[in-house]
Protein backbone atom coordinates (compact mmCIF):
# COMPACT_ATOMS: atom_id res chain seq x y z
CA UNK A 1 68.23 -107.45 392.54
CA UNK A 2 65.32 -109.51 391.70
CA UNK A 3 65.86 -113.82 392.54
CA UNK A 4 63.88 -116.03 390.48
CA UNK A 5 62.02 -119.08 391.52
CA UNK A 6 64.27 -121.29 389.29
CA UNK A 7 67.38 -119.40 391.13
CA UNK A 8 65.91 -119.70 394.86
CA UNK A 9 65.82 -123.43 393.61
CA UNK A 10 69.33 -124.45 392.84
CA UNK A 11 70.75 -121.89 396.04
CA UNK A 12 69.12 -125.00 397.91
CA UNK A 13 70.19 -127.39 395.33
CA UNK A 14 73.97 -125.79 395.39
CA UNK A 15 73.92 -125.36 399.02
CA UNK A 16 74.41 -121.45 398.62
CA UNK A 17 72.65 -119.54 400.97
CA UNK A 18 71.27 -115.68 400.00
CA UNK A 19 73.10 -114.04 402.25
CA UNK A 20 76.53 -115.07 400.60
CA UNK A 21 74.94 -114.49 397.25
CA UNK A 22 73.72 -110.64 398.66
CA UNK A 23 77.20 -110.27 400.43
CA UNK A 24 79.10 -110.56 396.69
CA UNK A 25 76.23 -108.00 394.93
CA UNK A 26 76.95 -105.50 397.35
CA UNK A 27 80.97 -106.07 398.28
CA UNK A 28 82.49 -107.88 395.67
CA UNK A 29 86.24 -109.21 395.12
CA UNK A 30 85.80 -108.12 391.72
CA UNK A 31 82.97 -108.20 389.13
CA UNK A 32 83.32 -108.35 385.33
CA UNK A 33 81.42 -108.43 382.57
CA UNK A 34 80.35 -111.70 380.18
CA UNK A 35 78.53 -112.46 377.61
CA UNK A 36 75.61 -111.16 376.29
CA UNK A 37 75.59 -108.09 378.41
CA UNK A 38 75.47 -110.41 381.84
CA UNK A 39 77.53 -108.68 384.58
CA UNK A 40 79.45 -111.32 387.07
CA UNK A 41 80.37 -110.66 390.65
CA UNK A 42 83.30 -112.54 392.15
CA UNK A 43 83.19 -113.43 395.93
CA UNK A 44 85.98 -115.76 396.89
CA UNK A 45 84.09 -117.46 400.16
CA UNK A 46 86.13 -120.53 402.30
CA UNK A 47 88.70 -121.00 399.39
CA UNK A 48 86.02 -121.38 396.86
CA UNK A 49 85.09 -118.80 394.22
CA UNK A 50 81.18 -117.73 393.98
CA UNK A 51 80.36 -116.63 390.85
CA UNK A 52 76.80 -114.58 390.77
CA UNK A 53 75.53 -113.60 386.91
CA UNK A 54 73.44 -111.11 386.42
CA UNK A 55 71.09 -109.32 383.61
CA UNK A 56 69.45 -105.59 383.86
CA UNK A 57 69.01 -106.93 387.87
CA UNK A 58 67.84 -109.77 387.44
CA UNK A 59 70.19 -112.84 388.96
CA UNK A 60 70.70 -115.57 386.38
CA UNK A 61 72.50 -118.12 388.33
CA UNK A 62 75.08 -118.62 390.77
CA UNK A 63 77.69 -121.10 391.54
CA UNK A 64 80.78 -121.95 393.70
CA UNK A 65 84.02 -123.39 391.43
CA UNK A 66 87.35 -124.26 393.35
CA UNK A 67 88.82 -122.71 389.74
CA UNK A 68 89.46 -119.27 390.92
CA UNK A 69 92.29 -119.29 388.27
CA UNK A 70 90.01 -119.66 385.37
CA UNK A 71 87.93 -116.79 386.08
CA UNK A 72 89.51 -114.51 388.44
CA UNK A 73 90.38 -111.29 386.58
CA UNK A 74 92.57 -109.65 388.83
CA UNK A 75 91.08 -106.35 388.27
């Protein structure tokens, strides 16, 4: 997986380090897929849910959201 400048950027900005952001590529709770072809990976991580987006390997953005509901899949 390839990590932009922009995304090494807000993993200091959003306080997520890479090696929670590697952990859900390569063992994910779940991943799904969005919109325009973008492929999500679900890591729940201390009670929070970290969402990591992705595009032909290439990681778009990532974020924790306390609203596993909203986007867990259960799949």
């Amino acid at each position: 997986w390839v990590l932009t400048d922009h995304l090494k950027e807000q993993l200091g900005e959003r306080e997520s380090p890479k090696e929670c952001v590697f952990e859900a590529l390569k063992t994910p709770s779940e991943n799904i897929w969005g919109d325009k072809g973008r492929e999500i990976y679900h890591k729940i991580i201390q009670g929070k849910l970290l969402r990591v987006v992705v595009k032909r390997n290439v990681v778009i953005t990532v974020y924790h959201t306390s609203k596993i509901d909203k986007y867990w899949k259960g799949k």
